[in-house]
N, C-alpha and C. Protein backbone atom coordinates (compact mmCIF):
# COMPACT_ATOMS: atom_id res chain seq x y z
N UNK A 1 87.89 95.95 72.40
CA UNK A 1 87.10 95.24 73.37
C UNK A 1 86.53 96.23 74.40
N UNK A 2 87.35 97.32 74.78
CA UNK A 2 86.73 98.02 75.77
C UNK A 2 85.99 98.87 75.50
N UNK A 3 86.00 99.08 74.29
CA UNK A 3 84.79 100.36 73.42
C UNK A 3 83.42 99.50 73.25
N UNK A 4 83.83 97.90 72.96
CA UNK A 4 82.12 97.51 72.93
C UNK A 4 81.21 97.61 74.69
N UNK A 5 82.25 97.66 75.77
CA UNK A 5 81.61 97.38 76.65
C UNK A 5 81.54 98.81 77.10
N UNK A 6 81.86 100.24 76.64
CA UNK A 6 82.22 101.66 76.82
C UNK A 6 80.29 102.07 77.49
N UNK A 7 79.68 102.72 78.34
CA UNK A 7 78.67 103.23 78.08
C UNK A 7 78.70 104.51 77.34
N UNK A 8 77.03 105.11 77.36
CA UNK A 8 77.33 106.85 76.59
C UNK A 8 78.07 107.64 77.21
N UNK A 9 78.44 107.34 78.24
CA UNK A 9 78.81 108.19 78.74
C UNK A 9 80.25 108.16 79.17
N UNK A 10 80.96 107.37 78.85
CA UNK A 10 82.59 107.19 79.13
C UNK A 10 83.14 106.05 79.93
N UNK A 11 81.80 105.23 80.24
CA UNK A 11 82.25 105.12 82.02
C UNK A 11 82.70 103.14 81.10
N UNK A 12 83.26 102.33 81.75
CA UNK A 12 83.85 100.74 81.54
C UNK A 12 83.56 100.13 82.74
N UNK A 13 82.51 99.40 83.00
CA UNK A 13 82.39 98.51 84.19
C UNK A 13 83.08 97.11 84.15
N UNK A 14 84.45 97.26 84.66
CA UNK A 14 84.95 96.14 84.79
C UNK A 14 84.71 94.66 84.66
N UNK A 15 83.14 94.66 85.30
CA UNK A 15 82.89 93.26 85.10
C UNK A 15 82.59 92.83 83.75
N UNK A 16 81.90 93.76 83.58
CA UNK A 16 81.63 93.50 81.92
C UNK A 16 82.85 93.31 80.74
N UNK A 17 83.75 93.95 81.58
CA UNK A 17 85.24 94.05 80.42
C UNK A 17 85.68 92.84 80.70
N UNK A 18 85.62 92.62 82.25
CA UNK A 18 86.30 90.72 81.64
C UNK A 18 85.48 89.99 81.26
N UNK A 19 84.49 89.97 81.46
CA UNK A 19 83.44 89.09 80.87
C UNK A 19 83.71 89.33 79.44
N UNK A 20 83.57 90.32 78.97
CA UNK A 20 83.74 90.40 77.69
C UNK A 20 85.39 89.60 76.69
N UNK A 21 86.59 90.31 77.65
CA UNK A 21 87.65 89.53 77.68
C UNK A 21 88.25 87.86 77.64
N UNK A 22 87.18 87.80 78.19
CA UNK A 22 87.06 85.95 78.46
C UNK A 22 86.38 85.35 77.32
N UNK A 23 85.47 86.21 77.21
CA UNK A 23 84.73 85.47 75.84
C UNK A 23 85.66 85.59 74.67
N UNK A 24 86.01 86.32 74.44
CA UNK A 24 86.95 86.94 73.54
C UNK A 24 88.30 85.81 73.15
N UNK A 25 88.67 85.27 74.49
CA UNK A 25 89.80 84.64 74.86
C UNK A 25 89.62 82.85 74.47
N UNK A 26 87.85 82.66 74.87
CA UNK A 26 87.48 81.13 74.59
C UNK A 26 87.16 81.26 72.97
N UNK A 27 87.34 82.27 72.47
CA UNK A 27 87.03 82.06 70.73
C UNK A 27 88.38 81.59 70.17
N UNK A 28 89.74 82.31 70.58
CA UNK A 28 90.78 82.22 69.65
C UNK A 28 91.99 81.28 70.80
N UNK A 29 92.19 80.49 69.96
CA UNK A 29 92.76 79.38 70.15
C UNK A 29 94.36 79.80 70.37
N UNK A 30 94.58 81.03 69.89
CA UNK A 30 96.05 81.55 69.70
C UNK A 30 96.55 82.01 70.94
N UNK A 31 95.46 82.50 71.64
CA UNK A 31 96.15 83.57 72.53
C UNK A 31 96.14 82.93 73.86
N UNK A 32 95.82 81.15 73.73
CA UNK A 32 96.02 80.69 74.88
C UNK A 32 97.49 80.84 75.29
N UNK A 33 98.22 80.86 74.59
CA UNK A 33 99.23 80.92 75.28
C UNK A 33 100.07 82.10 75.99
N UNK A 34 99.54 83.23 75.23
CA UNK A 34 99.48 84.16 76.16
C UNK A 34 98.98 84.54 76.92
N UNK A 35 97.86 84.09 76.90
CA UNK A 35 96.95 84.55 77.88
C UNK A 35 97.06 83.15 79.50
N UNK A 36 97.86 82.11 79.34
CA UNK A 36 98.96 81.30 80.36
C UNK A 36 100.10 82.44 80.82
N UNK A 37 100.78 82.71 80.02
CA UNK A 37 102.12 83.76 80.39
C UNK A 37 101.76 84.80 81.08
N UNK A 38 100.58 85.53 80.90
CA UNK A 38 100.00 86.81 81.83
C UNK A 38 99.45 86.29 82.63
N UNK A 39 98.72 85.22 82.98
CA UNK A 39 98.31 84.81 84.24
C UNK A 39 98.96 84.25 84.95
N UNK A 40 100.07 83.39 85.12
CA UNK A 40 101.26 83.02 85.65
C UNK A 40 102.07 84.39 85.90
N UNK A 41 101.99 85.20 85.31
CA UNK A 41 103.10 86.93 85.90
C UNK A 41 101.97 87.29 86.89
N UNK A 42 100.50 87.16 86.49
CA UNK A 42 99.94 87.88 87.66
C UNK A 42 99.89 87.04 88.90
N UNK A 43 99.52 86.08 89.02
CA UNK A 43 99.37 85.17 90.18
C UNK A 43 100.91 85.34 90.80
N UNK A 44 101.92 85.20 90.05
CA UNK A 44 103.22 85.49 90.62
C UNK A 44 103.16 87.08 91.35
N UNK A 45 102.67 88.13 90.81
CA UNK A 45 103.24 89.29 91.00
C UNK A 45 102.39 88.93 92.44
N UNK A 46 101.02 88.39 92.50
CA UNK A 46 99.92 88.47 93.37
C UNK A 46 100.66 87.75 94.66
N UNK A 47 101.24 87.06 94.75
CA UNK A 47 101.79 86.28 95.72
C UNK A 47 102.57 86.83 96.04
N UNK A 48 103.84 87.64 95.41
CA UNK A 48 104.62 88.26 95.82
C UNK A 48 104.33 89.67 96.54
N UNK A 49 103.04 89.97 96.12
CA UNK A 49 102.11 91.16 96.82
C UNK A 49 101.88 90.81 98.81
N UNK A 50 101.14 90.01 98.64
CA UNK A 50 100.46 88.99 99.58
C UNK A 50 101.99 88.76 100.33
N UNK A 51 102.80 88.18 99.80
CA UNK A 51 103.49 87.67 100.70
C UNK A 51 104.59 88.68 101.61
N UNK A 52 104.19 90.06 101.11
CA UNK A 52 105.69 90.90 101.32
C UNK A 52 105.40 91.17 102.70
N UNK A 53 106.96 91.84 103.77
CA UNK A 53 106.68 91.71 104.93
C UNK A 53 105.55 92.72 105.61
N UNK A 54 104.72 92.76 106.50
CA UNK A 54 103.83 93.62 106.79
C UNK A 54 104.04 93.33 108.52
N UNK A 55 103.47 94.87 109.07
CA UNK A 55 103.82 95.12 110.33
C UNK A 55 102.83 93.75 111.15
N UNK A 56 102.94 92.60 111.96
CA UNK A 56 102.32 92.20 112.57
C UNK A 56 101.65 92.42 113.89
N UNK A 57 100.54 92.14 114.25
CA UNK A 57 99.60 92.94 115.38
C UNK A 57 100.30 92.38 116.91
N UNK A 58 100.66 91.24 116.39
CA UNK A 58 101.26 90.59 118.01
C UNK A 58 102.76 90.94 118.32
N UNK A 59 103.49 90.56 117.63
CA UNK A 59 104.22 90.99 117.52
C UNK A 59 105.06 92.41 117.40
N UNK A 60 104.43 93.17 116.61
CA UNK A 60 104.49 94.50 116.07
C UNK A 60 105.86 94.25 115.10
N UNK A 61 106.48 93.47 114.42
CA UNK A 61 107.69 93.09 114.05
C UNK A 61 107.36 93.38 112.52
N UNK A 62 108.29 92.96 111.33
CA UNK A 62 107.98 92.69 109.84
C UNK A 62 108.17 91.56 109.83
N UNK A 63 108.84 90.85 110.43
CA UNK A 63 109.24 89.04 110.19
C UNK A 63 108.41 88.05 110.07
N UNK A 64 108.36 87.52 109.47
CA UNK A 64 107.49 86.09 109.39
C UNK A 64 107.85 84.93 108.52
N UNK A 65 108.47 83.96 108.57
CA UNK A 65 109.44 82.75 107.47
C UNK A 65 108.86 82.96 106.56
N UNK A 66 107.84 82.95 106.37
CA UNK A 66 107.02 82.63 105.12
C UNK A 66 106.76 83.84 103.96
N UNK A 67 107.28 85.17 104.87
CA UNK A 67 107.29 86.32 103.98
C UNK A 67 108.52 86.55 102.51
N UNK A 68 108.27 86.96 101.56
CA UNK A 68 109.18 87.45 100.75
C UNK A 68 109.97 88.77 100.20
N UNK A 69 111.17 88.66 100.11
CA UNK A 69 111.35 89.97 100.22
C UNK A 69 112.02 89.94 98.71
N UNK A 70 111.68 91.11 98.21
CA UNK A 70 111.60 91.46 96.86
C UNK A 70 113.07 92.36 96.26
N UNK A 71 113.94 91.63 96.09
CA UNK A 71 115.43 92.40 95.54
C UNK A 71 115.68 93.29 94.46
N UNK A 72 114.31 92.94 93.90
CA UNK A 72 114.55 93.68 92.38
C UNK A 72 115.32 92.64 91.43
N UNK A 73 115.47 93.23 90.13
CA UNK A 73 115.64 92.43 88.92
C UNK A 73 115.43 90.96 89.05
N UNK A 74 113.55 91.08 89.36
CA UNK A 74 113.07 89.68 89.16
C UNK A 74 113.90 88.26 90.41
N UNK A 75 114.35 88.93 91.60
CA UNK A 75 114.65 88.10 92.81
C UNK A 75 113.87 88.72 93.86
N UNK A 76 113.44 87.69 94.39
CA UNK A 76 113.17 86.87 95.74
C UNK A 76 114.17 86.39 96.24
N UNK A 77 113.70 86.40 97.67
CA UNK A 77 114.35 85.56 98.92
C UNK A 77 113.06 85.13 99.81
N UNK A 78 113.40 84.21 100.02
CA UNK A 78 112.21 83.87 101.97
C UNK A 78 112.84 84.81 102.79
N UNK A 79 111.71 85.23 103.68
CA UNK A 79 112.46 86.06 104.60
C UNK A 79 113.74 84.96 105.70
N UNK A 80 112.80 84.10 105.91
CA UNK A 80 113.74 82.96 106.96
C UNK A 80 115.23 83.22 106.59
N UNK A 81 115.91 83.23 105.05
CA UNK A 81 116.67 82.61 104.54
C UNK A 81 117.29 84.30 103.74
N UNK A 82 117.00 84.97 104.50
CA UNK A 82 117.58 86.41 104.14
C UNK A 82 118.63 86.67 104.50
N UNK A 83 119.95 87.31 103.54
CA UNK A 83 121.30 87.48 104.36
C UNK A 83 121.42 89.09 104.47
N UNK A 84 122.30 89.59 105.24
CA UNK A 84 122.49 90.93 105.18
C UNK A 84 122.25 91.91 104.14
N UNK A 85 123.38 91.10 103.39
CA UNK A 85 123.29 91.77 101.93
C UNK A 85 121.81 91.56 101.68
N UNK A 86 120.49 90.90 101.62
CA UNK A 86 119.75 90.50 100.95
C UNK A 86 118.62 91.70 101.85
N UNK A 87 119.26 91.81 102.88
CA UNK A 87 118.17 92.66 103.92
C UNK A 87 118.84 94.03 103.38
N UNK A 88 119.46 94.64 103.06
CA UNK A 88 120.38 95.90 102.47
C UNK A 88 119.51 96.31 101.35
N UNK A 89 119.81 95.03 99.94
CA UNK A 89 119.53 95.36 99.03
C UNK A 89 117.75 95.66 99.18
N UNK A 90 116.90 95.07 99.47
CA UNK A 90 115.26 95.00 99.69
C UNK A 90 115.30 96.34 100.40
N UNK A 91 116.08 96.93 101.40
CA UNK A 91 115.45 98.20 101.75
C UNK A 91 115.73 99.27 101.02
N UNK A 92 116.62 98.96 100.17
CA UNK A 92 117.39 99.91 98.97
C UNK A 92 115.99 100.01 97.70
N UNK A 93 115.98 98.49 97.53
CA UNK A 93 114.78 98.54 96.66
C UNK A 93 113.46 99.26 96.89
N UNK A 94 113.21 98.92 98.33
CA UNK A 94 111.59 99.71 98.75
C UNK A 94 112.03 101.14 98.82
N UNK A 95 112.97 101.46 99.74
CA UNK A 95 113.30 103.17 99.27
C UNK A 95 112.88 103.80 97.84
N UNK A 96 113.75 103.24 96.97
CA UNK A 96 113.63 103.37 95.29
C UNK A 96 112.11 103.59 94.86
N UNK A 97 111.53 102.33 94.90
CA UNK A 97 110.02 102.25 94.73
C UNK A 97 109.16 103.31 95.88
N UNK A 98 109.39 103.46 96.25
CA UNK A 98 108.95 104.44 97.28
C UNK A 98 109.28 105.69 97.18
N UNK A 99 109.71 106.22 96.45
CA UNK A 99 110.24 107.65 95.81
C UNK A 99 109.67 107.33 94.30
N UNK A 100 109.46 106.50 94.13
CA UNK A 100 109.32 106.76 92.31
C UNK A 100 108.14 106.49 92.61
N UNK A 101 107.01 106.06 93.54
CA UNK A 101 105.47 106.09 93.19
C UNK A 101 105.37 107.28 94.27
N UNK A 102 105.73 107.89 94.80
CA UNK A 102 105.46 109.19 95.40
C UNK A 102 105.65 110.83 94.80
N UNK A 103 106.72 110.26 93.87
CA UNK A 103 106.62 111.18 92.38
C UNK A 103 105.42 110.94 91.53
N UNK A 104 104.82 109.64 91.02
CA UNK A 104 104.24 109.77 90.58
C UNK A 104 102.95 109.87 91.23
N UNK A 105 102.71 109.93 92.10
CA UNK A 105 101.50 110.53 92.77
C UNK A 105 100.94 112.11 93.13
N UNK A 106 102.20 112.40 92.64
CA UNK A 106 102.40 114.20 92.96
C UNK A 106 102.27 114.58 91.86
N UNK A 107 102.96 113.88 90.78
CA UNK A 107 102.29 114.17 89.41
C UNK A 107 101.08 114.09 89.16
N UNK A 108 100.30 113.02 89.27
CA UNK A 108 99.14 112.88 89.22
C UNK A 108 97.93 114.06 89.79
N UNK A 109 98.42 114.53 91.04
CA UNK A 109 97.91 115.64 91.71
C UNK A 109 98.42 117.04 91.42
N UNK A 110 99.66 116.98 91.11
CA UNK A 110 99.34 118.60 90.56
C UNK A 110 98.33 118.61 89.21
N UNK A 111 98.67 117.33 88.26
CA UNK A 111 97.64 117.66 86.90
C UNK A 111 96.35 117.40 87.13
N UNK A 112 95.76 116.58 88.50
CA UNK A 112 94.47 116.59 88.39
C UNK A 112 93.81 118.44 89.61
N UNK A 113 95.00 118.73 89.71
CA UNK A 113 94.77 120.49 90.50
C UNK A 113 94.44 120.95 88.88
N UNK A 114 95.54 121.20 88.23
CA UNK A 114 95.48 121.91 87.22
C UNK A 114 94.23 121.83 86.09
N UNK A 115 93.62 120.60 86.07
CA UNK A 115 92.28 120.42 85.27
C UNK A 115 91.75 120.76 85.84
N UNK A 116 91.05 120.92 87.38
CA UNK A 116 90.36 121.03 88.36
C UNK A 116 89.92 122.82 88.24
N UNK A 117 91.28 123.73 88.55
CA UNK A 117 91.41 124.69 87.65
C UNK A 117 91.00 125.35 86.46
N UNK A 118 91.57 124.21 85.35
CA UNK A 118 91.26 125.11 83.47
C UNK A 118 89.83 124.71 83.92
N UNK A 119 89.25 123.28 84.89
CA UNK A 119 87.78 123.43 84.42
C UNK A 119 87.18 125.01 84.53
N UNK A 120 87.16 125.32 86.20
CA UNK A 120 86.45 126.59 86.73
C UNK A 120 86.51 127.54 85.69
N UNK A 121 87.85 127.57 85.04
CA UNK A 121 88.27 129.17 84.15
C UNK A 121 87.87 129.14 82.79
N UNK A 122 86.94 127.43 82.63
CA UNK A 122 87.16 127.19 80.82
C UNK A 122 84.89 126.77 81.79
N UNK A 123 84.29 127.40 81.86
CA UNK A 123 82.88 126.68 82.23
C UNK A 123 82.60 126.00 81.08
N UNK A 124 82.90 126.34 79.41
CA UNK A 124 82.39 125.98 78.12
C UNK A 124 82.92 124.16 78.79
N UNK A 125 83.66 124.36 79.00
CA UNK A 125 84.62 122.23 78.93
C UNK A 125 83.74 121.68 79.31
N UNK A 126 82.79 120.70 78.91
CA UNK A 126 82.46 119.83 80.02
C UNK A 126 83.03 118.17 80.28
N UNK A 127 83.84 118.72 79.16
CA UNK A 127 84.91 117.09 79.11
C UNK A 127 86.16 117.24 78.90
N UNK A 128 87.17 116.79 79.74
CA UNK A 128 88.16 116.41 79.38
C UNK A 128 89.21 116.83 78.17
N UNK A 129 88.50 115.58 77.63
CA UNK A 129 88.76 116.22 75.86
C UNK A 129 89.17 117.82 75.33
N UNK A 130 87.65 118.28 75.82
CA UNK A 130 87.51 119.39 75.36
C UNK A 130 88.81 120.38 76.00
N UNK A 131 88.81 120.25 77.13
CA UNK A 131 89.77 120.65 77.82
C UNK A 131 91.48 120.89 77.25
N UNK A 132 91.36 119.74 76.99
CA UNK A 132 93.04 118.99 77.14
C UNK A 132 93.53 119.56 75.38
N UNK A 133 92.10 119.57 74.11
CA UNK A 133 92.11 120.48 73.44
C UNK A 133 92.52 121.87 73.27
N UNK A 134 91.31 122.67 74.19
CA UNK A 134 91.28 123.74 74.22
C UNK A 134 92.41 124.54 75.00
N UNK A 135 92.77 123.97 75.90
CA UNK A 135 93.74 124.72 77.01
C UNK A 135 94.94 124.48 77.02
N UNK A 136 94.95 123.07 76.59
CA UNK A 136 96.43 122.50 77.01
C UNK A 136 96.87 122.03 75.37
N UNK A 137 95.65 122.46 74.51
CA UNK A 137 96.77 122.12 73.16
C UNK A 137 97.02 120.84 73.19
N UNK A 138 96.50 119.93 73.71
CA UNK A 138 96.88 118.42 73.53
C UNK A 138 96.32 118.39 71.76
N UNK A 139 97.90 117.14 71.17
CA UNK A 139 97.67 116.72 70.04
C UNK A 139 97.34 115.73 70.01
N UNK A 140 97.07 114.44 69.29
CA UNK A 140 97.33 112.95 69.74
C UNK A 140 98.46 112.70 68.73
N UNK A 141 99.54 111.74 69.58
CA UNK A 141 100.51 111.45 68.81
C UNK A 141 100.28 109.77 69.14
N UNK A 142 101.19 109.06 68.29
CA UNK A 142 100.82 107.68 68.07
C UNK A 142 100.70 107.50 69.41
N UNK A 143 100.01 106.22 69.54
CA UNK A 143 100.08 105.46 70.95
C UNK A 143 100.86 104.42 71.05
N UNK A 144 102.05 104.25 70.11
CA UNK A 144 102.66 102.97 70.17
C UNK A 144 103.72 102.93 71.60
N UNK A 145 103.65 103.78 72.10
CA UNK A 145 104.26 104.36 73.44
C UNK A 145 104.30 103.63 74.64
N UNK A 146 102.65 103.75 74.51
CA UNK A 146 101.56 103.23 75.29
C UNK A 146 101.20 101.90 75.46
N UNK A 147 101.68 101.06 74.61
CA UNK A 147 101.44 99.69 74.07
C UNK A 147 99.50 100.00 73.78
N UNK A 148 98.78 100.77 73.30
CA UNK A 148 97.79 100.41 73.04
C UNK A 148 97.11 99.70 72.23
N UNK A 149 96.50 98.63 71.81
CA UNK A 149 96.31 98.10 70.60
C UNK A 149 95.17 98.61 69.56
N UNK A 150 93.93 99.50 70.62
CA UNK A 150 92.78 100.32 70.29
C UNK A 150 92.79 101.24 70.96
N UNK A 151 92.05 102.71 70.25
CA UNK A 151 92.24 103.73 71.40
C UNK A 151 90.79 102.80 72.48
């Protein structure tokens, strides 16, 4: 699906991918039901986004009843209705998550230094590809890794 909506040039304009996605979705009768199960995880994850505590302007506080605080392994609490333990475990959790996307953000930046780099020293690259070929010896190994279903 994302290769029909691909331009020449690499680039996937989102809108077009769900548009395309949707159409895709009103043909086959099968995947309604998955395609219920992923939208119910997202609207969930989305609310639980939305609802988490954030610094307020009047206040300057995190509190608000209506906020949720996120325990890990798939629990919630209301904030109203938070116990010690429940305020412990959530800052344990955001710590956690908060070291593991700050790793991966450092990852992300040393390898986009390091392409940034083979580019200047490789002028022949003008893609990626060519790159990740030429310099770094990339092979392709399955993508079942990846959950991809198409490259």
């Amino acid at each position: 699906m994302a290769l029909q909506v691909t331009t020449d040039v690499g680039r996937i304009h989102t809108a077009e991918f769900q548009e395309a996605l949707a159409e895709r979705l009103r043909q086959d009768q099968e995947l309604n039901d998955a395609t219920f199960h992923k939208a119910s995880q997202a609207v969930a994850r989305d609310f639980g986004e939305r609802r988490s505590p954030r610094r307020h302007r009047r206040t300057g506080g995190l509190y608000h009843p209506h906020s949720v605080l996120r325990l890990g392994q798939g629990i919630w609490v209301w904030m109203k209705d938070a116990t010690p333990t429940d305020t412990t475990q959530w800052a344990r959790t955001s710590s956690r998550n908060t070291v593991q996307v700050i790793a991966a953000e450092a990852d992300k930046q040393q390898y986009a230094l390091d392409r940034t780099d083979a580019f200047r020293a490789n002028p022949s690259c003008e893609r990626l590809s060519q790159l990740e070929e030429i310099v770094f010896h990339y092979r392709q190994d399955t993508l079942d890794d990846l959950a991809f279903d198409e490259p």
